[in-house]
Protein backbone atom coordinates (compact mmCIF):
# COMPACT_ATOMS: atom_id res chain seq x y z
CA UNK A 1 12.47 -3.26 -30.12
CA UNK A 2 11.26 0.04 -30.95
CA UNK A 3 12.87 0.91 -34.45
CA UNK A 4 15.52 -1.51 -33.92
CA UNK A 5 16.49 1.09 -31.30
CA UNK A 6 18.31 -0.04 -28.02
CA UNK A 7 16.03 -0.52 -25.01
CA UNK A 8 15.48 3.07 -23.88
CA UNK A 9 16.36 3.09 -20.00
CA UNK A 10 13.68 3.69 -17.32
CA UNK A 11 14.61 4.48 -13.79
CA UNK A 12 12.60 3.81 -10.86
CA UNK A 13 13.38 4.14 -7.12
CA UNK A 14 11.78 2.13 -3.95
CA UNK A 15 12.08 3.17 -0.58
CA UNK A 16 11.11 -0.11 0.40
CA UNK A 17 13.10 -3.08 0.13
CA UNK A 18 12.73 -5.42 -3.01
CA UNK A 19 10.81 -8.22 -0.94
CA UNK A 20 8.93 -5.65 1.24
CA UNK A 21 5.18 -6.62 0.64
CA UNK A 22 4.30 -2.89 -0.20
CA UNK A 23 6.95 -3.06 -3.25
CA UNK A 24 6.44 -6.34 -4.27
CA UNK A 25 2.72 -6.26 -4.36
CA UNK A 26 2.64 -2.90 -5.90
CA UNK A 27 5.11 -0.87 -8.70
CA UNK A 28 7.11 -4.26 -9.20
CA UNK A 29 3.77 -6.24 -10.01
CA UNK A 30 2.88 -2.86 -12.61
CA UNK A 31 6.90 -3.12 -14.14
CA UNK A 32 6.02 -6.74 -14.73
CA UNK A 33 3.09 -6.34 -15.94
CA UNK A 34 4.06 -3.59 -18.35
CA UNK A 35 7.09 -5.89 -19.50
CA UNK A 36 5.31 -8.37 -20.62
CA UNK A 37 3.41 -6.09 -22.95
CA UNK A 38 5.78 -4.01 -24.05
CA UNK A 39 9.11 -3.77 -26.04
CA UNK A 40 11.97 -1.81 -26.33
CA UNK A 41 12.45 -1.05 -22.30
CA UNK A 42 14.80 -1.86 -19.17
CA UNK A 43 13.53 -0.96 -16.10
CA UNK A 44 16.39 -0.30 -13.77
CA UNK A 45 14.60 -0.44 -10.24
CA UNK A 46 16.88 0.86 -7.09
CA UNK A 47 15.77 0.06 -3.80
CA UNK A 48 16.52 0.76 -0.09
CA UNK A 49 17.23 -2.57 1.57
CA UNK A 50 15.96 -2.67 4.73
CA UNK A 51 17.41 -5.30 7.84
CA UNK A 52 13.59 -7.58 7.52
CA UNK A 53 14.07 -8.38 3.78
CA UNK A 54 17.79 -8.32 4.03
CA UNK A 55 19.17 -10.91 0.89
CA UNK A 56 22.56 -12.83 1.25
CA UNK A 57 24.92 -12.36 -1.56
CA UNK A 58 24.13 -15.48 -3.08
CA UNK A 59 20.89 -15.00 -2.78
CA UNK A 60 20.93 -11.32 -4.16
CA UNK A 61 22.28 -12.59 -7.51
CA UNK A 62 19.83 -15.25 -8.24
CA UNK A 63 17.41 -12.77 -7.58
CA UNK A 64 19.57 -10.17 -10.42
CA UNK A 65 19.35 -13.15 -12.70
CA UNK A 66 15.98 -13.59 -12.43
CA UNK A 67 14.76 -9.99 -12.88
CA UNK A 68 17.33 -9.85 -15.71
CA UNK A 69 14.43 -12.61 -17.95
CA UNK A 70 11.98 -9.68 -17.50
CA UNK A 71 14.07 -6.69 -18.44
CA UNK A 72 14.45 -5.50 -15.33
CA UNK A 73 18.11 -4.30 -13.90
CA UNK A 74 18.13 -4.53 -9.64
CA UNK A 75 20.35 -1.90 -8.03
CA UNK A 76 20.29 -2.22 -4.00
CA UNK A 77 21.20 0.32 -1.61
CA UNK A 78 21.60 0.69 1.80
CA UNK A 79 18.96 1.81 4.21
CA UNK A 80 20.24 4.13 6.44
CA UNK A 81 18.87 4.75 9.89
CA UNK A 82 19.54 6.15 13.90
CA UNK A 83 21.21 9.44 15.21
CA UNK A 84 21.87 12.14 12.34
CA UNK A 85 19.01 10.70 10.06
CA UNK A 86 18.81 13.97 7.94
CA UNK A 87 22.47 14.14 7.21
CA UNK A 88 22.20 10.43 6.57
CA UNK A 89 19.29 11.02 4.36
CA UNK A 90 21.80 13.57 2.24
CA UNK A 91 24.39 11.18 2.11
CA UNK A 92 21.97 8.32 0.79
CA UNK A 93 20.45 10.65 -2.05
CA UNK A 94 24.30 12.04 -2.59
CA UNK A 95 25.12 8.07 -3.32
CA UNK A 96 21.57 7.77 -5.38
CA UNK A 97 22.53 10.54 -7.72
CA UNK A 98 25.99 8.98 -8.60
CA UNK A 99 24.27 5.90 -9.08
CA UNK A 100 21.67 7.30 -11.08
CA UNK A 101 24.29 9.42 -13.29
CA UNK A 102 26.09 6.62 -14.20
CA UNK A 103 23.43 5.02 -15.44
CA UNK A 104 22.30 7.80 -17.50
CA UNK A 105 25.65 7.82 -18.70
CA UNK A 106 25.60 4.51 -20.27
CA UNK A 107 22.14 4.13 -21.09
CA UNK A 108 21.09 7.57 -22.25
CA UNK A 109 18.12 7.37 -19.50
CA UNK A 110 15.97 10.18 -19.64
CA UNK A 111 12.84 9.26 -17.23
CA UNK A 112 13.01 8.97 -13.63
CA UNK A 113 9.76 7.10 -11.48
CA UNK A 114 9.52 7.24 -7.87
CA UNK A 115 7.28 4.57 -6.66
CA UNK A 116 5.29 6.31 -3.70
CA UNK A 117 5.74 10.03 -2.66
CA UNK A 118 8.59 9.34 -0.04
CA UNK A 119 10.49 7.94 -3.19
CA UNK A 120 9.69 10.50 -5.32
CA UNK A 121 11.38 13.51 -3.50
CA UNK A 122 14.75 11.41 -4.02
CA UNK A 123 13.99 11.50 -7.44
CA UNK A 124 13.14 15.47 -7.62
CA UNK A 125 16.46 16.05 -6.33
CA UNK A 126 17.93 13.82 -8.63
CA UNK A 127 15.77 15.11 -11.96
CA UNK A 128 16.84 18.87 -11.31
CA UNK A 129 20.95 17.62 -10.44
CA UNK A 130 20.66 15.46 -13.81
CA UNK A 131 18.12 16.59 -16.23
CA UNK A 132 15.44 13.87 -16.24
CA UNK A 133 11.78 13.66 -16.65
CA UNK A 134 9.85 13.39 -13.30
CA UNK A 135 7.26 10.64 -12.96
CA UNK A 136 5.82 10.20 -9.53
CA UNK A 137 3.37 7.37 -9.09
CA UNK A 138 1.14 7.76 -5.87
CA UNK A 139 1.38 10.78 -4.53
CA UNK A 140 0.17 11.37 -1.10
CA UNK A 141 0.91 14.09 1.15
CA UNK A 142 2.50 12.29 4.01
CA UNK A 143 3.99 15.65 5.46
CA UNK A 144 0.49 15.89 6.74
CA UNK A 145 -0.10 13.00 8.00
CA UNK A 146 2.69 12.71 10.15
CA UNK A 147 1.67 16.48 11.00
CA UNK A 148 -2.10 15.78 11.78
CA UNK A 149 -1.35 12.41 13.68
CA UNK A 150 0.79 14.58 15.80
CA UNK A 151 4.17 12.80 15.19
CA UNK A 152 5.79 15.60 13.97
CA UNK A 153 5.15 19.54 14.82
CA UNK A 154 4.55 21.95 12.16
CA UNK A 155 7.73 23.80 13.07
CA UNK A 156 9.70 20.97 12.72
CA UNK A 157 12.77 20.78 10.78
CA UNK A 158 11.48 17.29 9.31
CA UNK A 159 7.99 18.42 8.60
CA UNK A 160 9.24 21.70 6.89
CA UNK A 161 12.06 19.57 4.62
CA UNK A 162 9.28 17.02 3.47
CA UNK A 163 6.55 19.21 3.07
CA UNK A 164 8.51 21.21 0.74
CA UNK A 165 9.55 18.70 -1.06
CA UNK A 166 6.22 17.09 -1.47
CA UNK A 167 5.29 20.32 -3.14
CA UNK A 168 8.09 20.70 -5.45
CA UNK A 169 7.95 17.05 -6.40
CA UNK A 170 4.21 17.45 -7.60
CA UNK A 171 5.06 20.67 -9.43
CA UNK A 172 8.11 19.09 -11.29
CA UNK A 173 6.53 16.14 -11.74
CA UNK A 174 5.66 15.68 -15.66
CA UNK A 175 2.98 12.49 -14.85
CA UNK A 176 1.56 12.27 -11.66
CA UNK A 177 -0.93 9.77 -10.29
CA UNK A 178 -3.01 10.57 -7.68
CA UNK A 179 -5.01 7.66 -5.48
CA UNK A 180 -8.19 9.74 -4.38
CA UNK A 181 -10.52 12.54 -6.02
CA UNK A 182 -9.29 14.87 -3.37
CA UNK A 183 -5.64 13.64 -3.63
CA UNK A 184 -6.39 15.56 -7.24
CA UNK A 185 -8.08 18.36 -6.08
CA UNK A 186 -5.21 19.35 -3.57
CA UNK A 187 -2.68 18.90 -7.02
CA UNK A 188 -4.83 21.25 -8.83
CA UNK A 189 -5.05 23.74 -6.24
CA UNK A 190 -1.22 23.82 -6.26
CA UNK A 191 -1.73 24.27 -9.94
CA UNK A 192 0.19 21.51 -10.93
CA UNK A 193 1.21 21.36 -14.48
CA UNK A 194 2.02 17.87 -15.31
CA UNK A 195 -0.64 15.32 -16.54
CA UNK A 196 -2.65 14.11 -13.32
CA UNK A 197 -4.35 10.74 -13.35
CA UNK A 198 -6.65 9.29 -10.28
CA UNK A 199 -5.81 6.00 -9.61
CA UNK A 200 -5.95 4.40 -6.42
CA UNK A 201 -3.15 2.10 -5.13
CA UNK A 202 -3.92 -1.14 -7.63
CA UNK A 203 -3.11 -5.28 -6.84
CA UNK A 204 -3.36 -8.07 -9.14
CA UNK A 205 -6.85 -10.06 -9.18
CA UNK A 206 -5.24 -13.23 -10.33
CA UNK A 207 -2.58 -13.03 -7.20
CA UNK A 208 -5.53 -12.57 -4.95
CA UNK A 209 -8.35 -14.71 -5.13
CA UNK A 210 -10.76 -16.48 -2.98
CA UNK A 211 -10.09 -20.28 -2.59
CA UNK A 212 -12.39 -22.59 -0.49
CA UNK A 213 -9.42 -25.21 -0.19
CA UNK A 214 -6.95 -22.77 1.45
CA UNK A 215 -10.07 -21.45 3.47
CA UNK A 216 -10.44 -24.55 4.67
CA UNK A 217 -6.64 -25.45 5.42
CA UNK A 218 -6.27 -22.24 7.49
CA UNK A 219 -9.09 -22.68 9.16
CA UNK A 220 -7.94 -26.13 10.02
CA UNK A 221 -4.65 -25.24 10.74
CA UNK A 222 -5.37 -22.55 13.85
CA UNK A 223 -8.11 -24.85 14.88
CA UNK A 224 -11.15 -21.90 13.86
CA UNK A 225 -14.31 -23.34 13.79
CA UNK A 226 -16.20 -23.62 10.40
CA UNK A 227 -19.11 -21.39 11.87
CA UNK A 228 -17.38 -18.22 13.32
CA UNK A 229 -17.70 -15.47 11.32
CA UNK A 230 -13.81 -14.26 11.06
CA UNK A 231 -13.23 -10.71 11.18
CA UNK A 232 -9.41 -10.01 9.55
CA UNK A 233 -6.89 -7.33 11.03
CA UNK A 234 -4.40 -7.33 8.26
CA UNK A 235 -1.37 -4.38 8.80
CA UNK A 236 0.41 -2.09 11.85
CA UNK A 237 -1.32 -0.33 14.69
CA UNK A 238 -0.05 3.13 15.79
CA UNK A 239 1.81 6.03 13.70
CA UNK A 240 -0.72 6.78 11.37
CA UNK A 241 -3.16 4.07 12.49
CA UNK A 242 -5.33 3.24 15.71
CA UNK A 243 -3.63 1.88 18.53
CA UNK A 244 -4.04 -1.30 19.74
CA UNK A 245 -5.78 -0.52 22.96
CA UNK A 246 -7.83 1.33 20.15
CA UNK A 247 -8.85 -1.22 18.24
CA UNK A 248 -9.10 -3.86 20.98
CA UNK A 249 -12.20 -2.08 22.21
CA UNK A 250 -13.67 -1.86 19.34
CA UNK A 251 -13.49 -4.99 18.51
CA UNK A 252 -14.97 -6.36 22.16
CA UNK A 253 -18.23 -4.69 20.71
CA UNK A 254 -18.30 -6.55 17.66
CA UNK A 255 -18.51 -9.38 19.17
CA UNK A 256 -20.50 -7.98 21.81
CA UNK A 257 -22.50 -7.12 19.12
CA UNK A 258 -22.44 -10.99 17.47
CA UNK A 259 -20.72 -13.48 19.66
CA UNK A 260 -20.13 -15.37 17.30
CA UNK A 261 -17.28 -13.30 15.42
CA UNK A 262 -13.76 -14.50 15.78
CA UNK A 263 -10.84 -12.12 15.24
CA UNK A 264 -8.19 -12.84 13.06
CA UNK A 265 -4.90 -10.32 13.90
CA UNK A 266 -1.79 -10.54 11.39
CA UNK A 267 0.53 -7.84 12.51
CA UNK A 268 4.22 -6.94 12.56
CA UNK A 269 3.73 -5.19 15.42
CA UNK A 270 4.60 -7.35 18.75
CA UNK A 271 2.25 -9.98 18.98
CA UNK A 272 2.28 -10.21 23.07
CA UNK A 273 1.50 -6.72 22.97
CA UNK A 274 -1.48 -7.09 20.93
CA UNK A 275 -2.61 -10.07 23.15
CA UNK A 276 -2.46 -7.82 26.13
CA UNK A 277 -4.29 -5.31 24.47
CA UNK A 278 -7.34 -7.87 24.02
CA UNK A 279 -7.28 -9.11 27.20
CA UNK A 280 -7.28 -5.85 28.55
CA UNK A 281 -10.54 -5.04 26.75
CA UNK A 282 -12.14 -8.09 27.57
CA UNK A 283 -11.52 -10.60 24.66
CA UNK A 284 -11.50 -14.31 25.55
CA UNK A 285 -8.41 -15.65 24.70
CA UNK A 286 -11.32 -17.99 22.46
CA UNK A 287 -12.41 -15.29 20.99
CA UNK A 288 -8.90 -14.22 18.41
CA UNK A 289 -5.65 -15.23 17.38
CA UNK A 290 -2.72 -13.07 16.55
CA UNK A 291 0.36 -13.62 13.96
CA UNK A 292 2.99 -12.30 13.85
CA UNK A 293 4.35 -11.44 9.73
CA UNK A 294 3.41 -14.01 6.98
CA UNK A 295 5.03 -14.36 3.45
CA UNK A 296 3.63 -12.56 0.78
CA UNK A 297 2.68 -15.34 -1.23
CA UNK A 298 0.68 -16.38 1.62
CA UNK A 299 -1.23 -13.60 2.13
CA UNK A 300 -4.27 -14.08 -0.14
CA UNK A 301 -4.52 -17.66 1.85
CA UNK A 302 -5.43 -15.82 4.94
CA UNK A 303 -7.61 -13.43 3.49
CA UNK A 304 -9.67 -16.36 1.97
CA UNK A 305 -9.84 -17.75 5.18
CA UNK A 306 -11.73 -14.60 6.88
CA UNK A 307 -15.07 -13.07 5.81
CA UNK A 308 -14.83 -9.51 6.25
CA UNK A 309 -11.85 -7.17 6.47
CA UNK A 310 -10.83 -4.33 9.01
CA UNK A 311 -9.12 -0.88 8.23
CA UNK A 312 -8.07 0.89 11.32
CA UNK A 313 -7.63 4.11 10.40
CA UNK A 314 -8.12 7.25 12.32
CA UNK A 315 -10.62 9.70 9.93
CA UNK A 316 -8.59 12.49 10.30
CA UNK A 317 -8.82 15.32 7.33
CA UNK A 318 -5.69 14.05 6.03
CA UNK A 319 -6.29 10.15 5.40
CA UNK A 320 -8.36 11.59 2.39
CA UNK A 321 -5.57 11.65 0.53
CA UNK A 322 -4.44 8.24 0.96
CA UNK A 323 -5.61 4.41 -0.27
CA UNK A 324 -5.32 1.48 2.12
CA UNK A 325 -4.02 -1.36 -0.42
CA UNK A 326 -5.18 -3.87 1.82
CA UNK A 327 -8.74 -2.77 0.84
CA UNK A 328 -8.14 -3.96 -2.76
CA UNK A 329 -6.86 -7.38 -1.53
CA UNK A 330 -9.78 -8.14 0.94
CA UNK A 331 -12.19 -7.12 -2.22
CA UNK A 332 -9.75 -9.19 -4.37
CA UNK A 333 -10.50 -12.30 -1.89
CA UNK A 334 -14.12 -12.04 -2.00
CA UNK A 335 -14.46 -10.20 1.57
CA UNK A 336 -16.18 -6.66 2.18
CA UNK A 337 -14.41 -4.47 4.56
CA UNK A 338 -14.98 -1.84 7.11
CA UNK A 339 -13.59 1.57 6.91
CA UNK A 340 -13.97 4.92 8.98
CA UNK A 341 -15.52 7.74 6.99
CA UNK A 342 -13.75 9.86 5.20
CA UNK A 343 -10.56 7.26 4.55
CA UNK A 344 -9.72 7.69 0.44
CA UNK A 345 -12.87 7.90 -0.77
CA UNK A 346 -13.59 4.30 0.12
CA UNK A 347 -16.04 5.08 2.34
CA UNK A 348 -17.85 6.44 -1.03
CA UNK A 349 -17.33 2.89 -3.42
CA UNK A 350 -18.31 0.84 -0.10
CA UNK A 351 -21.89 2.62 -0.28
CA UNK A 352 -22.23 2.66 -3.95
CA UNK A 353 -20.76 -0.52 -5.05
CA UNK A 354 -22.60 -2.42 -1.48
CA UNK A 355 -19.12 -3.73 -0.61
CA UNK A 356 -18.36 -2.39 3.15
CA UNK A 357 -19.52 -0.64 5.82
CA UNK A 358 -18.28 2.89 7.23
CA UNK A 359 -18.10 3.54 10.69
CA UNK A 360 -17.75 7.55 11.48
CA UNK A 361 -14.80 6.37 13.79
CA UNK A 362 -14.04 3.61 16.00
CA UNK A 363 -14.93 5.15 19.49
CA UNK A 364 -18.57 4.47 21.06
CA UNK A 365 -20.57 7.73 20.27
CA UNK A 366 -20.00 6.47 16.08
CA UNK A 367 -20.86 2.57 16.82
CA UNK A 368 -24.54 2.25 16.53
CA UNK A 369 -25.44 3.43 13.17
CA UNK A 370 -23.78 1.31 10.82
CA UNK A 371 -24.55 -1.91 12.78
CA UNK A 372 -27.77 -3.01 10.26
CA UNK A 373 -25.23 -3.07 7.25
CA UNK A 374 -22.45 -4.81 9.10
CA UNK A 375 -25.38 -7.49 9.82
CA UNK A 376 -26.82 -7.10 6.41
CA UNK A 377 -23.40 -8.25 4.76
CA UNK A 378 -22.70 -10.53 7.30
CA UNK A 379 -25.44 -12.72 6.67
CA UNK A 380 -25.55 -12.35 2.93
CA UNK A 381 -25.49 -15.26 0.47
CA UNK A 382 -21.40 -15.58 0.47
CA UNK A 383 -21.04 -16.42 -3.32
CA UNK A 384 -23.03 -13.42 -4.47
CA UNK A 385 -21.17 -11.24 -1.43
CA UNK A 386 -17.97 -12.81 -3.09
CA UNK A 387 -18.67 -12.22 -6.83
CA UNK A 388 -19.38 -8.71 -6.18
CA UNK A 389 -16.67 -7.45 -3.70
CA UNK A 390 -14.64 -8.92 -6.73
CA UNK A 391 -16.11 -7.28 -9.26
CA UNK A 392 -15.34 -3.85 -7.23
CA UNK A 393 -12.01 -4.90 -6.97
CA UNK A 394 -11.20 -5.24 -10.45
CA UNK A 395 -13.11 -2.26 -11.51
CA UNK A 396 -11.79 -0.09 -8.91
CA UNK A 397 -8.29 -1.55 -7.98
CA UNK A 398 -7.26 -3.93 -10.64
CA UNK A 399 -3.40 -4.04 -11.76
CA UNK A 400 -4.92 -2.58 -15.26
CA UNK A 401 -5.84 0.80 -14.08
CA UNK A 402 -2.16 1.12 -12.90
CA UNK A 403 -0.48 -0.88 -15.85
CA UNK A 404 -2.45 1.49 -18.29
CA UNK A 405 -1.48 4.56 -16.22
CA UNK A 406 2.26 3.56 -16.86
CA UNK A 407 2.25 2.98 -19.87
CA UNK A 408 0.64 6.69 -20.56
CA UNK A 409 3.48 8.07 -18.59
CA UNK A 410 6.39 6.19 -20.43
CA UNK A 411 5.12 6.81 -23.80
CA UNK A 412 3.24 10.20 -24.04
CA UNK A 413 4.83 12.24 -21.45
């Protein structure tokens, strides 16, 4: 412990639900992580359980004792949703803060993390109400997003509340980490105060890595033949992504392009919906195969099982602000990915580090151009493809860069 102190208290919040894939791969693999090299610390990690990861009771204290070995104290909320969602919203950060308080209370917390922007504007309210240091860890703008993507109007009453917010978080906010270099450019043209570190949305090389055996098994499995050269869809349409109609015609000119490409769809969205989709643009029902959601665990089985990745993402001004994670786990696998310019700045460590290949947008006038590299990669020796989208991975996205970022905020700020 740290002069035979008692654990000093560290408070993070989640939006997401403790299984949801985008928690679970990220800030609770970085709290682990940082456990397990560190001393004197509880982590006590609230969450907003949502209906898909839903725990029974039983099942919800296993999972306490479990997280109790590592130092880390679960508290789960409720997700609230429907009619009235702003009041709602009030009510849930009204039932956060008394939470929160108590906590403080008995542990003499005095540093509060939100885990992803939306997160973090809970915890601004809750810093000013209580007094505690403001970490946020990813900050994106996602008031423009929604904005730019045209799902909510400028003069809306939910665009105004969040952008606001997003702003006050980043100027309250003592340690900030931004994903892109222009995700720190817009933070120091609000003149942020707080210490700002780039680093992009990280995963965990030794939780995603290529395996020939699992290749093989999946391959087996959905009856894809050892040849085809499988092209991975990994994630939602629509919102703040393409459409499926979108990306469906796209993807009829890859494999226009090279027959012999087979697409690979995992999706939460409704699977006969995306089937449609293809059809509708001409796909052979040979030609792809769509899941529906997989286990997390599982993931990094698929992924091995593909040879490039796909990031649908419209390149509108805003996405520079953001960082796909599935990026990091296709590089993690061993499989280059393509991107639409302009996306993070992933369109910039594709070129440089020779791991992807940047489309100006999905639609027809921006399809041409990039089609040498996409056949360059494509027929590239796969173990020295593999070894260096790796390589990128670790040096770019590696759990380190994030772990080390933490660790900066808890103990120097």
């Amino acid at each position: 412990m740290r002069n035979n102190q008692p654990p000093e208290a560290i408070i993070v919040f989640s939006i997401q639900s403790l299984l949801d894939p985008l928690f679970q791969g990220l800030f609770y693999e970085y709290t682990k992580a940082y456990q397990a090299q560190n001393e004197g610390y509880i982590f006590h990690i609230f969450t907003e359980e949502h209906e898909a990861y839903a725990l029974s009771e039983a099942e919800q204290i296993a999972k306490k004792k479990e997280l109790a070995q590592l130092g880390i104290v679960w508290h789960p909320m409720q997700y609230r949703k429907g009619r009235l969602i702003i009041l709602k919203k009030i009510y849930s950060i009204f039932l956060f803060v008394l939470a929160v308080w108590k906590v403080k209370r008995k542990h003499n917390a005095k540093k509060i993390i939100g885990s992803l922007v939306m997160a973090s504007t809970y915890c601004y309210v809750v810093s000013k109400l209580l007094n505690l240091e403001l970490i946020t860890f990813c900050f994106e703008p996602h008031s423009l997003y929604m904005k730019e993507f045209g799902i909510w109007s400028e003069k809306s009453l939910k665009y105004r509340i969040l952008s606001n917010l997003e702003y006050r978080t980043a100027k309250a906010s003592t340690y900030i980490t931004a994903p892109t270099i222009y995700t720190v450019e817009l933070l120091k043209k609000w003149q942020v105060k707080g210490h700002i570190n780039r680093v992009p949305i990280s995963i965990d090389p030794q939780k995603f890595e290529y395996s020939e055996a699992e290749r093989n098994q999946i391959r087996t499995t959905y009856n894809i033949p050892s040849d085809k050269y499988v092209m991975l869809y990994l994630g939602k349409f629509e919102g703040i992504y393409y459409n499926e109609a979108e990306v469906a015609n796209y993807l009829k000119k890859l494999i226009d392009f090279d027959p012999n490409i087979f697409i690979f769809t995992i999706s939460p969205n409704e699977t006969q919906g995306i089937v449609n989709a293809y059809e509708k643009a001409g796909l052979d029902t040979n030609d792809f195969l769509v899941l529906n959601k997989i286990p997390y665990a599982e993931i990094q089985s698929y992924i091995s099982a593909c040879d490039m990745g796909l990031v649908a993402i419209p390149p509108l001004d805003s996405q520079k602000y953001r960082t796909p994670v599935k990026i990091g786990n296709y590089l993690s696998c061993g499989i280059p990915f393509i991107v639409t310019k302009g996306v993070a700045d992933d369109d910039i460590m594709a070129k440089k580090e020779n791991v992807g290949v940047v489309f100006d947008s999905l639609s027809d006038a921006d399809f041409e151009a990039p089609l040498p590299k996409l056949k360059e990669l494509m027929y590239e020796n796969k173990d020295t493809l593999r070894a260096r989208c790796r390589a990128a991975a670790i040096k770019h996205r590696g759990i380190q860069n994030s772990v080390q970022a933490l660790e900066e905020a808890i103990q120097q700020y």
